[in-house]
PDB file of N, CA and C in Angstrom:
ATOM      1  N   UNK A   1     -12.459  -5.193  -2.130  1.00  0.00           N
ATOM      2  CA  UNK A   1     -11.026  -5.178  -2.400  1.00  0.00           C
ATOM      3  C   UNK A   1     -10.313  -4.159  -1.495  1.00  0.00           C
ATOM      4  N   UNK A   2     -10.964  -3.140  -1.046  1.00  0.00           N
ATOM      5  CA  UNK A   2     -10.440  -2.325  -0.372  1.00  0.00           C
ATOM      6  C   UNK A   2      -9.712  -3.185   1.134  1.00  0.00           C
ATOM      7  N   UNK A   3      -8.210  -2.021   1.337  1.00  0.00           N
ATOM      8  CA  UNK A   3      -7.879  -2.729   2.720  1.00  0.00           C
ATOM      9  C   UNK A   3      -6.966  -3.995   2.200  1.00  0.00           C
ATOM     10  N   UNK A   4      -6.825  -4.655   0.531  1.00  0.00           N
ATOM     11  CA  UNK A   4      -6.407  -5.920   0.535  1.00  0.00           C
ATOM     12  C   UNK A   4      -5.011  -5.366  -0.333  1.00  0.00           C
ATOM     13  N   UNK A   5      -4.055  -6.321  -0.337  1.00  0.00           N
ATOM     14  CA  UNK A   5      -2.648  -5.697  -0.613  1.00  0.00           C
ATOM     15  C   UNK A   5      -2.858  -6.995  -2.086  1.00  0.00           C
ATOM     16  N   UNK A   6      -2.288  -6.269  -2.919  1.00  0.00           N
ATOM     17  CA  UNK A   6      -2.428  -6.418  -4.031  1.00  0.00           C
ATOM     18  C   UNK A   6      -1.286  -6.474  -4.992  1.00  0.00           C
ATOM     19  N   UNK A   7      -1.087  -7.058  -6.256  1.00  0.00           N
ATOM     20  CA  UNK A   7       0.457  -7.013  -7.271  1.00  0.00           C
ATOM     21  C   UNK A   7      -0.225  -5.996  -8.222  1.00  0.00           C
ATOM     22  N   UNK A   8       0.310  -5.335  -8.301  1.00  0.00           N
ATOM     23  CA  UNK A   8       0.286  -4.277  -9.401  1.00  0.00           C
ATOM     24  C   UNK A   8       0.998  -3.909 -10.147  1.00  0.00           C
ATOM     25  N   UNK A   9       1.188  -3.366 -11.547  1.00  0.00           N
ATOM     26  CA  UNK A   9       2.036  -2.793 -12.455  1.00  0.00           C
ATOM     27  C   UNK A   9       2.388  -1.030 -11.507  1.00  0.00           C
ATOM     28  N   UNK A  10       3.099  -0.626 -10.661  1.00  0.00           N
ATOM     29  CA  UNK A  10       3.145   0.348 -10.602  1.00  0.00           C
ATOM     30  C   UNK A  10       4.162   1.306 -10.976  1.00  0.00           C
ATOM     31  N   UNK A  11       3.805   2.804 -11.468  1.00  0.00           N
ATOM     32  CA  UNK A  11       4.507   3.015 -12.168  1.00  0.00           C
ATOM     33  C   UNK A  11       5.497   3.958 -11.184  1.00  0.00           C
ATOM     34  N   UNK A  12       6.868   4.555 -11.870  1.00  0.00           N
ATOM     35  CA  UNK A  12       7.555   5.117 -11.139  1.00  0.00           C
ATOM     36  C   UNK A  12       7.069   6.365 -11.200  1.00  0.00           C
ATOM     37  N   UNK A  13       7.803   7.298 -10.383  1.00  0.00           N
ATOM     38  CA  UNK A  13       7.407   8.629  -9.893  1.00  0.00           C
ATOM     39  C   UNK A  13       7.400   9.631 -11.353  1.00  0.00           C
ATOM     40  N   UNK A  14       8.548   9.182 -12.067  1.00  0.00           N
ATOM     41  CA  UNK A  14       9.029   9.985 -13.314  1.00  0.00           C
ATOM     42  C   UNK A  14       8.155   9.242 -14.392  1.00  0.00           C
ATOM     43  N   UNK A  15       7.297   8.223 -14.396  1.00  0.00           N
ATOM     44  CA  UNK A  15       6.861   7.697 -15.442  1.00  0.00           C
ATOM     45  C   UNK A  15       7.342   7.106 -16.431  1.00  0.00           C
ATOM     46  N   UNK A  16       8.668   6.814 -15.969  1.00  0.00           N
ATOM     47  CA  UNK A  16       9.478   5.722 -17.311  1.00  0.00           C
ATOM     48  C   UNK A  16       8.889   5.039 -17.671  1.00  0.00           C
ATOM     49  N   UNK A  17       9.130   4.204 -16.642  1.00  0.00           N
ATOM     50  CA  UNK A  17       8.354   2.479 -15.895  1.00  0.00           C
ATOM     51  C   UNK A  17       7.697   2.757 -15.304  1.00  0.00           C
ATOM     52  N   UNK A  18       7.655   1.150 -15.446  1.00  0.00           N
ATOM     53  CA  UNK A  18       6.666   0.451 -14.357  1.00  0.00           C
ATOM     54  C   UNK A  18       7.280  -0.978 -13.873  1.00  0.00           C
ATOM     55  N   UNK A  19       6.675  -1.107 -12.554  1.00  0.00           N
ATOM     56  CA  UNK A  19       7.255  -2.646 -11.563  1.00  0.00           C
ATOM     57  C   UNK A  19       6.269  -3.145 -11.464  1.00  0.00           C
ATOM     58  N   UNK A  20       6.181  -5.027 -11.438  1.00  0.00           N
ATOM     59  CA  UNK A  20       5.141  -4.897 -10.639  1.00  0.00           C
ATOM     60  C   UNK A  20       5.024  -5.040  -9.023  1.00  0.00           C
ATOM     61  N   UNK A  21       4.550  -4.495  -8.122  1.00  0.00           N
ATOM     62  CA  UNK A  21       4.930  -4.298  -6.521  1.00  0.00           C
ATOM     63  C   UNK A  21       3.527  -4.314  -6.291  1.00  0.00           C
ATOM     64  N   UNK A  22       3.962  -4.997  -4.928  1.00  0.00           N
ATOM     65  CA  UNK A  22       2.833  -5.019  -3.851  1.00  0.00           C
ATOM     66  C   UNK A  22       2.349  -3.564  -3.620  1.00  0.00           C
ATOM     67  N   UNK A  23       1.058  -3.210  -3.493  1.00  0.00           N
ATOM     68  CA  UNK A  23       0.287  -2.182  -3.041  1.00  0.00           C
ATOM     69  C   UNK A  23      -1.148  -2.754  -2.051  1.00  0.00           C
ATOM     70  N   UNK A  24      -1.301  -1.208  -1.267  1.00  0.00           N
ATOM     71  CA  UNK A  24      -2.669  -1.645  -0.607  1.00  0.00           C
ATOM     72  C   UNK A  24      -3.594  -1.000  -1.240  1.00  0.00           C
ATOM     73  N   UNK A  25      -4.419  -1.081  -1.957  1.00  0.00           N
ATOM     74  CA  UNK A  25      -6.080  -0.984  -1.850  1.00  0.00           C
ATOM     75  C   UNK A  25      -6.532   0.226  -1.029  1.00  0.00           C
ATOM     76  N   UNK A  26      -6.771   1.582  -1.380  1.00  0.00           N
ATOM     77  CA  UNK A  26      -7.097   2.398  -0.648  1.00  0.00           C
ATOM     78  C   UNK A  26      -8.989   2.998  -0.789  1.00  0.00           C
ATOM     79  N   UNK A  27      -9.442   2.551  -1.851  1.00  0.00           N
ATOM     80  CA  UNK A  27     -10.115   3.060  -2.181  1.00  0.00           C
ATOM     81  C   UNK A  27     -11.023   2.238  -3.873  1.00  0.00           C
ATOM     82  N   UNK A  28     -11.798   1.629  -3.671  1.00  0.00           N
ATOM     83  CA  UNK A  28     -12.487   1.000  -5.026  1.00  0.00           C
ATOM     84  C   UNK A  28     -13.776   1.225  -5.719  1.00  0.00           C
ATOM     85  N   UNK A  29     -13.349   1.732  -6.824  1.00  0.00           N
ATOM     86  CA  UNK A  29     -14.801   2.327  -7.283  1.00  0.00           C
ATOM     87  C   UNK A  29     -15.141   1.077  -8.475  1.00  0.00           C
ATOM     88  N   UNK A  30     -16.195   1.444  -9.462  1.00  0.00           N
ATOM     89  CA  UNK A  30     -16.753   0.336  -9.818  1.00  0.00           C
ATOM     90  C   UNK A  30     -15.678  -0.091 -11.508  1.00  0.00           C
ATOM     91  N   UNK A  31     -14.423   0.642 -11.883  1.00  0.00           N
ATOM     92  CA  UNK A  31     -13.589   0.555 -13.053  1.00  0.00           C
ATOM     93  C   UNK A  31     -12.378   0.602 -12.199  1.00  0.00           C
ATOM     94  N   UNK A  32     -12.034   1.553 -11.229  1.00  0.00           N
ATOM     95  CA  UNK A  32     -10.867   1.813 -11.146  1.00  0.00           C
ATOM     96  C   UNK A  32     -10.369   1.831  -9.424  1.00  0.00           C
ATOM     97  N   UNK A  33      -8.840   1.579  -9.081  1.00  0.00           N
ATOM     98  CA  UNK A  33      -8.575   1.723  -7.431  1.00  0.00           C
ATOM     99  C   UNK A  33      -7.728   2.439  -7.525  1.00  0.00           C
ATOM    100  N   UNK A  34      -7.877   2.898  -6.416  1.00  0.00           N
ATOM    101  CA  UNK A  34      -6.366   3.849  -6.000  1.00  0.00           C
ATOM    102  C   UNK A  34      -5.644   3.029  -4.748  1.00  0.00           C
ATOM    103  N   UNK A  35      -4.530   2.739  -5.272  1.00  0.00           N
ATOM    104  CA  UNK A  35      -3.403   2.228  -4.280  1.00  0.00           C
ATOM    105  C   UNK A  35      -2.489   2.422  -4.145  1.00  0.00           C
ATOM    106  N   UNK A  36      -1.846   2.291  -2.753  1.00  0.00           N
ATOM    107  CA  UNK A  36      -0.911   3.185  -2.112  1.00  0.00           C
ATOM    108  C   UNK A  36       0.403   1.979  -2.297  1.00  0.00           C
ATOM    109  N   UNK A  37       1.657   2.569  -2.756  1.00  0.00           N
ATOM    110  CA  UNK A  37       2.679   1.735  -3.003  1.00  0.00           C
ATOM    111  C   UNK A  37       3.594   0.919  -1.950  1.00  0.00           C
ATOM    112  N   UNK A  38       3.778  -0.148  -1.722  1.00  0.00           N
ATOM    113  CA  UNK A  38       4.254  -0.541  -0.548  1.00  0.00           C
ATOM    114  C   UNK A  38       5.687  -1.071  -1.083  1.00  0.00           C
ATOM    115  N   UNK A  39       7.077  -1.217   0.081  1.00  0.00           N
ATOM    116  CA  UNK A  39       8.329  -0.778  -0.470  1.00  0.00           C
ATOM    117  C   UNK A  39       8.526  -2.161   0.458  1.00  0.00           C
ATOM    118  N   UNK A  40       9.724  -2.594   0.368  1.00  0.00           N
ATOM    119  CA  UNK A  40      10.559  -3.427   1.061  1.00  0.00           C
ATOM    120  C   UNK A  40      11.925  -2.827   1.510  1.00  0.00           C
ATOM    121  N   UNK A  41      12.132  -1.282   0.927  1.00  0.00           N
ATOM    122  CA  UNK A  41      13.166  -0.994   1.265  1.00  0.00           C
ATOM    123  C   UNK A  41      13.047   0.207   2.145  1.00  0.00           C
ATOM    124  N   UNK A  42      13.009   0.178   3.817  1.00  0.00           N
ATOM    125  CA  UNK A  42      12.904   0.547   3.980  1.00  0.00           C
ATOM    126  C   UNK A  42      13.873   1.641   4.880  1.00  0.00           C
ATOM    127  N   UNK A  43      13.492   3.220   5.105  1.00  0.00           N
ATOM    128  CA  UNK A  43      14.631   4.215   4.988  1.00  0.00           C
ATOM    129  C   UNK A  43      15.306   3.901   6.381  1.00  0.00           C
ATOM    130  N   UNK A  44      15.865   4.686   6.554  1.00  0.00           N
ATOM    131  CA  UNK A  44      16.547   4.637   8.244  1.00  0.00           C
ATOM    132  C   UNK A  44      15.762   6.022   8.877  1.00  0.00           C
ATOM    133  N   UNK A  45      14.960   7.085   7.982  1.00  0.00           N
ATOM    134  CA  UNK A  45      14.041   7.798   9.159  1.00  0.00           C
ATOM    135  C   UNK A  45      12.645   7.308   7.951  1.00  0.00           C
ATOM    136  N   UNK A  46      12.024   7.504   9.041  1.00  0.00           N
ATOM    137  CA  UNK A  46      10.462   7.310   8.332  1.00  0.00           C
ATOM    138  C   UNK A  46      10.051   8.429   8.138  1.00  0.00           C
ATOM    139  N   UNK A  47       9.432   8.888   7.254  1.00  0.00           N
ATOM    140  CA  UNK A  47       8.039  10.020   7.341  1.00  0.00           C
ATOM    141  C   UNK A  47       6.798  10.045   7.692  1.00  0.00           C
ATOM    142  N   UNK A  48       6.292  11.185   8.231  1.00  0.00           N
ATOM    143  CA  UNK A  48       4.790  11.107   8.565  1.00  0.00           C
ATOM    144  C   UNK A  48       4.030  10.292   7.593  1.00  0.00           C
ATOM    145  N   UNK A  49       4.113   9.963   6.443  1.00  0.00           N
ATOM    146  CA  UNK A  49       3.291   9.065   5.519  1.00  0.00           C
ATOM    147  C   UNK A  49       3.539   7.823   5.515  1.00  0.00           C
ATOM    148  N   UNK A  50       4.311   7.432   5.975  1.00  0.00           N
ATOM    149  CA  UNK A  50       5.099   6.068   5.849  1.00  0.00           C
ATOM    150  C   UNK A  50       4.402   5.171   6.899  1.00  0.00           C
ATOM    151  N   UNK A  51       3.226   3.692   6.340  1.00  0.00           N
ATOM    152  CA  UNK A  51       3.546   2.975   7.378  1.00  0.00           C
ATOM    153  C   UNK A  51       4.179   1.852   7.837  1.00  0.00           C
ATOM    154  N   UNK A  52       4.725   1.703   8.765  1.00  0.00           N
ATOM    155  CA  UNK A  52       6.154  -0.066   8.789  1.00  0.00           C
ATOM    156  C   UNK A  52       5.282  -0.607   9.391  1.00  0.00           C
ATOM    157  N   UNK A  53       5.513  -1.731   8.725  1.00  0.00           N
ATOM    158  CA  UNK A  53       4.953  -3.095   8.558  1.00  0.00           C
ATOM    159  C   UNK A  53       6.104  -4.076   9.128  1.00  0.00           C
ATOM    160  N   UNK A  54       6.177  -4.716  10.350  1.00  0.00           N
ATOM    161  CA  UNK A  54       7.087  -5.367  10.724  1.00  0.00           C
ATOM    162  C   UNK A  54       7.274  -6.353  10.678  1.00  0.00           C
ATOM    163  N   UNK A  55       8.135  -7.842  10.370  1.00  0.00           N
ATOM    164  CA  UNK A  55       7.698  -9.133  10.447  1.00  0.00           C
ATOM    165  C   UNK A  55       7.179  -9.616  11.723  1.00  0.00           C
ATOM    166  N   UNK A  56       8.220  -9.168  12.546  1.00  0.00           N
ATOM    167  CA  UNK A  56       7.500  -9.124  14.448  1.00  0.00           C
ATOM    168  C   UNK A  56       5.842  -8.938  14.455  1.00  0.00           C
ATOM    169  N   UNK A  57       5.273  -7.970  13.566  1.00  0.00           N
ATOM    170  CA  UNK A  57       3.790  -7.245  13.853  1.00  0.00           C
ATOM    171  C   UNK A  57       3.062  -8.461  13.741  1.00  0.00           C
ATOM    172  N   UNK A  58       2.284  -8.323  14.823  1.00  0.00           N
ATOM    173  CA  UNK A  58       1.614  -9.552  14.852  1.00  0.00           C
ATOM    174  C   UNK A  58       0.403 -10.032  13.697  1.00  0.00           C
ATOM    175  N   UNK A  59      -0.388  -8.885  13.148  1.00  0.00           N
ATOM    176  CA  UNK A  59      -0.878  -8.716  12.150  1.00  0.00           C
ATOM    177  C   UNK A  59      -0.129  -8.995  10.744  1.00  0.00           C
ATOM    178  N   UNK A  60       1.271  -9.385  10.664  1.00  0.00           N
ATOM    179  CA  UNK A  60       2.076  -9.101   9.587  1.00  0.00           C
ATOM    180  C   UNK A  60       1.879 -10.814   8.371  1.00  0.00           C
ATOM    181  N   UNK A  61       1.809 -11.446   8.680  1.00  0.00           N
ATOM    182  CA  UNK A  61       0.768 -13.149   8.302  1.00  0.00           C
ATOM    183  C   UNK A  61       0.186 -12.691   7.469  1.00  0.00           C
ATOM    184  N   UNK A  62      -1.179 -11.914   8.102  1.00  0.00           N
ATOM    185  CA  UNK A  62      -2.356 -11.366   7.001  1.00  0.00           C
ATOM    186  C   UNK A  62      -2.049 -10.554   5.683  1.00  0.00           C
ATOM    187  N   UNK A  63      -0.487 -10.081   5.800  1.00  0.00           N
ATOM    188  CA  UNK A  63      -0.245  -9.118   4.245  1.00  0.00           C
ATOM    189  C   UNK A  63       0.233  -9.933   3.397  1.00  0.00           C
ATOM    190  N   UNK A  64       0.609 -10.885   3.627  1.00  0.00           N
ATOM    191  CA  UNK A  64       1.224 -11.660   2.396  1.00  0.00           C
ATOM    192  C   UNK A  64       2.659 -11.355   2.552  1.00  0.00           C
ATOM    193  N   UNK A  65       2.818 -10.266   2.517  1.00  0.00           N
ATOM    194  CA  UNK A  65       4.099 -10.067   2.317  1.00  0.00           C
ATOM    195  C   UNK A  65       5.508 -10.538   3.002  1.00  0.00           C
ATOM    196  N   UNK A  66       6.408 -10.574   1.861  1.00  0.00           N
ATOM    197  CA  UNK A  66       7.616 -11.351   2.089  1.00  0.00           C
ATOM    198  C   UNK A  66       8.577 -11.352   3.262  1.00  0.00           C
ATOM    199  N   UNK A  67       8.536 -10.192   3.198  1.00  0.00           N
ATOM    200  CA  UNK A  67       9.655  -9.339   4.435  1.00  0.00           C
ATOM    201  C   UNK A  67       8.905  -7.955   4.983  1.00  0.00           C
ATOM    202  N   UNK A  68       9.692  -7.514   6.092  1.00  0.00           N
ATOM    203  CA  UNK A  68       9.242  -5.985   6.495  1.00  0.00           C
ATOM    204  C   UNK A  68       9.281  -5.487   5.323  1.00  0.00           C
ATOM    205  N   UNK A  69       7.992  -4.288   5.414  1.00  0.00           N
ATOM    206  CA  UNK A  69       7.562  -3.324   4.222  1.00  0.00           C
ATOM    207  C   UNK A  69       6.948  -1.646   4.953  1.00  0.00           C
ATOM    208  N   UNK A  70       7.128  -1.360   4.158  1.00  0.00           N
ATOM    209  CA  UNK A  70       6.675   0.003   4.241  1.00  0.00           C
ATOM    210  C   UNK A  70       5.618   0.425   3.479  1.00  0.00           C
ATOM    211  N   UNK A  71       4.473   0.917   3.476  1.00  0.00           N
ATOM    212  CA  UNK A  71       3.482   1.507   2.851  1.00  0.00           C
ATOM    213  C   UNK A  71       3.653   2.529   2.280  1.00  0.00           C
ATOM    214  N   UNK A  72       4.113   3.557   1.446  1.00  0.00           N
ATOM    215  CA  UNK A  72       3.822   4.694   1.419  1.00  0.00           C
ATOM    216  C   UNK A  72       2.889   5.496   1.268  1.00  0.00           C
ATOM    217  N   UNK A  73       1.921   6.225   1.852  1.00  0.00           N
ATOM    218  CA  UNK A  73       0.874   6.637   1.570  1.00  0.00           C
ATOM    219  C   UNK A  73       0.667   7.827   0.510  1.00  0.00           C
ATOM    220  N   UNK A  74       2.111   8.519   0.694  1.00  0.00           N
ATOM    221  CA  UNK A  74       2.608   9.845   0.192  1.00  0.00           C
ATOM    222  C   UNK A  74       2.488   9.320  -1.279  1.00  0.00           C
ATOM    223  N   UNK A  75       2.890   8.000  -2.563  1.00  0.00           N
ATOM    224  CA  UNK A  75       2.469   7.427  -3.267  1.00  0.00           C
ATOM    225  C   UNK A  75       1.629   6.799  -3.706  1.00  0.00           C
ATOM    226  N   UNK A  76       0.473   6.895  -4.453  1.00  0.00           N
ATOM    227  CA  UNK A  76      -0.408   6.600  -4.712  1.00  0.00           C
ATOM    228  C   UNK A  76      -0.895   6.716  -6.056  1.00  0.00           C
ATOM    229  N   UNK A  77      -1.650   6.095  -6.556  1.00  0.00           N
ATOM    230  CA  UNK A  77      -2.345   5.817  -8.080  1.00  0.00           C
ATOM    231  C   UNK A  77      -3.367   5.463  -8.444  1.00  0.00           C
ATOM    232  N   UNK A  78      -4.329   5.624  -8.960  1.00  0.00           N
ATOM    233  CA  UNK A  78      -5.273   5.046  -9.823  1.00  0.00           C
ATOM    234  C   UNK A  78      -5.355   4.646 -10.937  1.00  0.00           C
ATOM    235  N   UNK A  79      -5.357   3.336 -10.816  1.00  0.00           N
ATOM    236  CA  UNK A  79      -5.564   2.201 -11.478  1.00  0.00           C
ATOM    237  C   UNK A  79      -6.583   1.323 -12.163  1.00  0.00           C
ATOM    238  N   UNK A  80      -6.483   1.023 -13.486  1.00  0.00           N
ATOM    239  CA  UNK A  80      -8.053   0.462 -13.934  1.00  0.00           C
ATOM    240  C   UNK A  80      -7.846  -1.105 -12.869  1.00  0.00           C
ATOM    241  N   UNK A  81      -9.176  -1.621 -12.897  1.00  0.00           N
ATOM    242  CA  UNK A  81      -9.073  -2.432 -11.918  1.00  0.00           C
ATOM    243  C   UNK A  81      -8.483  -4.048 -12.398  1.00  0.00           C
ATOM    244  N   UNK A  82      -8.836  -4.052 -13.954  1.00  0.00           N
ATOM    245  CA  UNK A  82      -8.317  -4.760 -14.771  1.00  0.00           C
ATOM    246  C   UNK A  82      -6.540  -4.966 -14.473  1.00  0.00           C
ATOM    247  N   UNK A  83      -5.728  -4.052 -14.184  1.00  0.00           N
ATOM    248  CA  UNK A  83      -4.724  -4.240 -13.697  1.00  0.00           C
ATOM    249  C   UNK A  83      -4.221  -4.839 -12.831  1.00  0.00           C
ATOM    250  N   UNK A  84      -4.802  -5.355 -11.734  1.00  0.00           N
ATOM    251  CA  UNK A  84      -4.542  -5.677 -10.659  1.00  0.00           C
ATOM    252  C   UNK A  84      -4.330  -7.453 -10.919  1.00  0.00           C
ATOM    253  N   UNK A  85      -3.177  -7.358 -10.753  1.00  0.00           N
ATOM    254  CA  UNK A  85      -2.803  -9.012 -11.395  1.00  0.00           C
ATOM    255  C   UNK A  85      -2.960 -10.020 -10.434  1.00  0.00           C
ATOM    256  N   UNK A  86      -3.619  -9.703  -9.029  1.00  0.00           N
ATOM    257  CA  UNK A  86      -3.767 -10.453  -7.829  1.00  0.00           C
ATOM    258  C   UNK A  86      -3.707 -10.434  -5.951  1.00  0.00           C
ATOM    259  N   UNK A  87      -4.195 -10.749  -5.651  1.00  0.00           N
ATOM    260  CA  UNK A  87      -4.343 -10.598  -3.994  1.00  0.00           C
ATOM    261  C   UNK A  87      -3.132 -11.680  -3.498  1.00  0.00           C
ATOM    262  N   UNK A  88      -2.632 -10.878  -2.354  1.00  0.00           N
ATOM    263  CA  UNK A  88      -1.368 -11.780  -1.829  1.00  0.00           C
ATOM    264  C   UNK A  88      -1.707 -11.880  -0.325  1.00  0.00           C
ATOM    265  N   UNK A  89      -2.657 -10.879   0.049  1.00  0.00           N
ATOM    266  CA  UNK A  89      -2.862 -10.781   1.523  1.00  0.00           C
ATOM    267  C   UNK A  89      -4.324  -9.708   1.963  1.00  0.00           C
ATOM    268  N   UNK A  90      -4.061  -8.824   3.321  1.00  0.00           N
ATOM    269  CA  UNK A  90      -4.627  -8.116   3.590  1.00  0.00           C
ATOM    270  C   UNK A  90      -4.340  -7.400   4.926  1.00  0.00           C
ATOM    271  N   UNK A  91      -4.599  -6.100   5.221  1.00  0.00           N
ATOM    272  CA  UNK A  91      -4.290  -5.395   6.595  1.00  0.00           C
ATOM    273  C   UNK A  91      -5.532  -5.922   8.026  1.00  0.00           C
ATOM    274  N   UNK A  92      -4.509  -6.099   9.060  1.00  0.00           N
ATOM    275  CA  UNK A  92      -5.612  -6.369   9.728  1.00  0.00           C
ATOM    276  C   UNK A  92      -6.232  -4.853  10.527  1.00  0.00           C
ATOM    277  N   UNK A  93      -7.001  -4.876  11.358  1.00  0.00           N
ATOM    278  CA  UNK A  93      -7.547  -3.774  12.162  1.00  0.00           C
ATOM    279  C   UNK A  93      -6.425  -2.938  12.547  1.00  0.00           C
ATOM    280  N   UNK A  94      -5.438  -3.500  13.029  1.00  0.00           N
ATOM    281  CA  UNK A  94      -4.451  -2.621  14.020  1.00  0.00           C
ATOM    282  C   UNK A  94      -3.894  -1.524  12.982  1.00  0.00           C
ATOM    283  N   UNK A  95      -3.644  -1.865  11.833  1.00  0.00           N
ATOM    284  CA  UNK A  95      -2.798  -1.414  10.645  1.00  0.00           C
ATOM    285  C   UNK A  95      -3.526  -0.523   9.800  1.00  0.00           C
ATOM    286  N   UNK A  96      -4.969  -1.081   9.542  1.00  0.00           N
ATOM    287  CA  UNK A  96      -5.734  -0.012   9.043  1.00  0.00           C
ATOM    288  C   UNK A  96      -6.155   1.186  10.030  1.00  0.00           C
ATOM    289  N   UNK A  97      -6.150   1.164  11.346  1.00  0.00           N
ATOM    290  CA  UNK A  97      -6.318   2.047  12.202  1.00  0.00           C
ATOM    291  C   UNK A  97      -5.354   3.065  11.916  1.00  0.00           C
ATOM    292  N   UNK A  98      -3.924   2.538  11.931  1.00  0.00           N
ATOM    293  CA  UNK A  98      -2.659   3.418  11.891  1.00  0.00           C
ATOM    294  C   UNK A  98      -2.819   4.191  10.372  1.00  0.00           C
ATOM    295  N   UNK A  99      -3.361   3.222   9.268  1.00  0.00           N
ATOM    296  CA  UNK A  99      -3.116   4.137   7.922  1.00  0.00           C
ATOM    297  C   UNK A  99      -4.529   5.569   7.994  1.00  0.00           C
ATOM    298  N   UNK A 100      -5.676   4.989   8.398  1.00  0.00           N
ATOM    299  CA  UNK A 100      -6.704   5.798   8.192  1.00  0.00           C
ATOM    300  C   UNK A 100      -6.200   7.206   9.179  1.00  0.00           C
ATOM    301  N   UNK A 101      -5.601   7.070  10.422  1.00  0.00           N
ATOM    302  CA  UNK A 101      -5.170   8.207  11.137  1.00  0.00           C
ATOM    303  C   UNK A 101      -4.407   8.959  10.224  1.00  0.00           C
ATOM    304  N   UNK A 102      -3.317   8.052   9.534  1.00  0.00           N
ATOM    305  CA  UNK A 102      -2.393   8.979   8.529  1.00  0.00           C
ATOM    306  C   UNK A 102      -2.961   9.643   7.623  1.00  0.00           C
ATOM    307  N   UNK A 103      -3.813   8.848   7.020  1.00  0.00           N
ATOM    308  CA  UNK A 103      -4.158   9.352   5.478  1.00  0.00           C
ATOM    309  C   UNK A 103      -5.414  11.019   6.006  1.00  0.00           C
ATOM    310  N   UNK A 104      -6.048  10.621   7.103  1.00  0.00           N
ATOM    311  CA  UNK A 104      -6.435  11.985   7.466  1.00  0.00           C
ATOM    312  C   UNK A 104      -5.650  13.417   7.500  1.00  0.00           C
ATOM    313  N   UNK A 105      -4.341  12.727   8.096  1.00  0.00           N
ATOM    314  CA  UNK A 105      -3.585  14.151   8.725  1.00  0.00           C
ATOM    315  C   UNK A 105      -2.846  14.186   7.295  1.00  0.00           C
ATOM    316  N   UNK A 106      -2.606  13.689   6.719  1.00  0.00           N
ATOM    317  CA  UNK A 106      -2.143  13.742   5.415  1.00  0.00           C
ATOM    318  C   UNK A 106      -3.062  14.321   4.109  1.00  0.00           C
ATOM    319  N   UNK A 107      -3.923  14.079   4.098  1.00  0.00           N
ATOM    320  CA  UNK A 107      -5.042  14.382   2.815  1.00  0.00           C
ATOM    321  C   UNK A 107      -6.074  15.540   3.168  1.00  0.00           C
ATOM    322  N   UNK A 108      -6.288  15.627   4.657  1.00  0.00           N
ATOM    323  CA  UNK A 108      -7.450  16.306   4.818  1.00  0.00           C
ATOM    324  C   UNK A 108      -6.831  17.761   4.187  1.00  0.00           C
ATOM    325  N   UNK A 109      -7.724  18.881   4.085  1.00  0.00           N
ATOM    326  CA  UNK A 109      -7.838  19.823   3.101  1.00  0.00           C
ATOM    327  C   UNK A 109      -7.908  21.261   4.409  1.00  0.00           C
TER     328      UNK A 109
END
């Protein structure tokens, strides 16, 4: 499952709610994933965490997704896996290259 963009219940930052939104798959253990929230709305500056997803990108077919999106990496959750209400797509090479660079300079310790 990892790498595959997914519908999820995700919840908001404040924990009111919850939506359900496309996410990617960062990580799958044998109950639970952690996935990174992916946006359709995307800002007019990006952040170092942020990755755009373009309809132009030639890889962009393989996500499923509707329109340009944004990844956020800076958002993220773990999730029982039971949640995951379905696969819509997946990242190809070019895209996982760009997130794994991020999520290094971002997470490493």
């Amino acid at each position: 499952m990892k790498g595959k963009i997914v519908l999820v219940p995700f919840p908001f930052t404040d924990l009111t709610a919850v939506k359900l939104r496309p996410a990617l798959v960062l990580f799958e253990g044998e109950r639970d994933v952690v996935v990174a929230f992916i946006s359709s709305r995307i800002p007019g500056e990006l952040k170092p965490t942020d990755v755009l997803i373009e309809e132009t990108h030639p890889e962009f077919k393989l996500t499923g997704l509707k329109t340009s999106s944004v990844i956020k990496l800076d958002k993220i959750a773990t999730l029982l896996k039971s949640m995951v209400m379905g696969e819509i797509g997946e990242i190809g090479p070019q895209i996982k290259r760009e997130i794994n660079e991020k999520l290094i300079k971002t997470y490493s310790l």
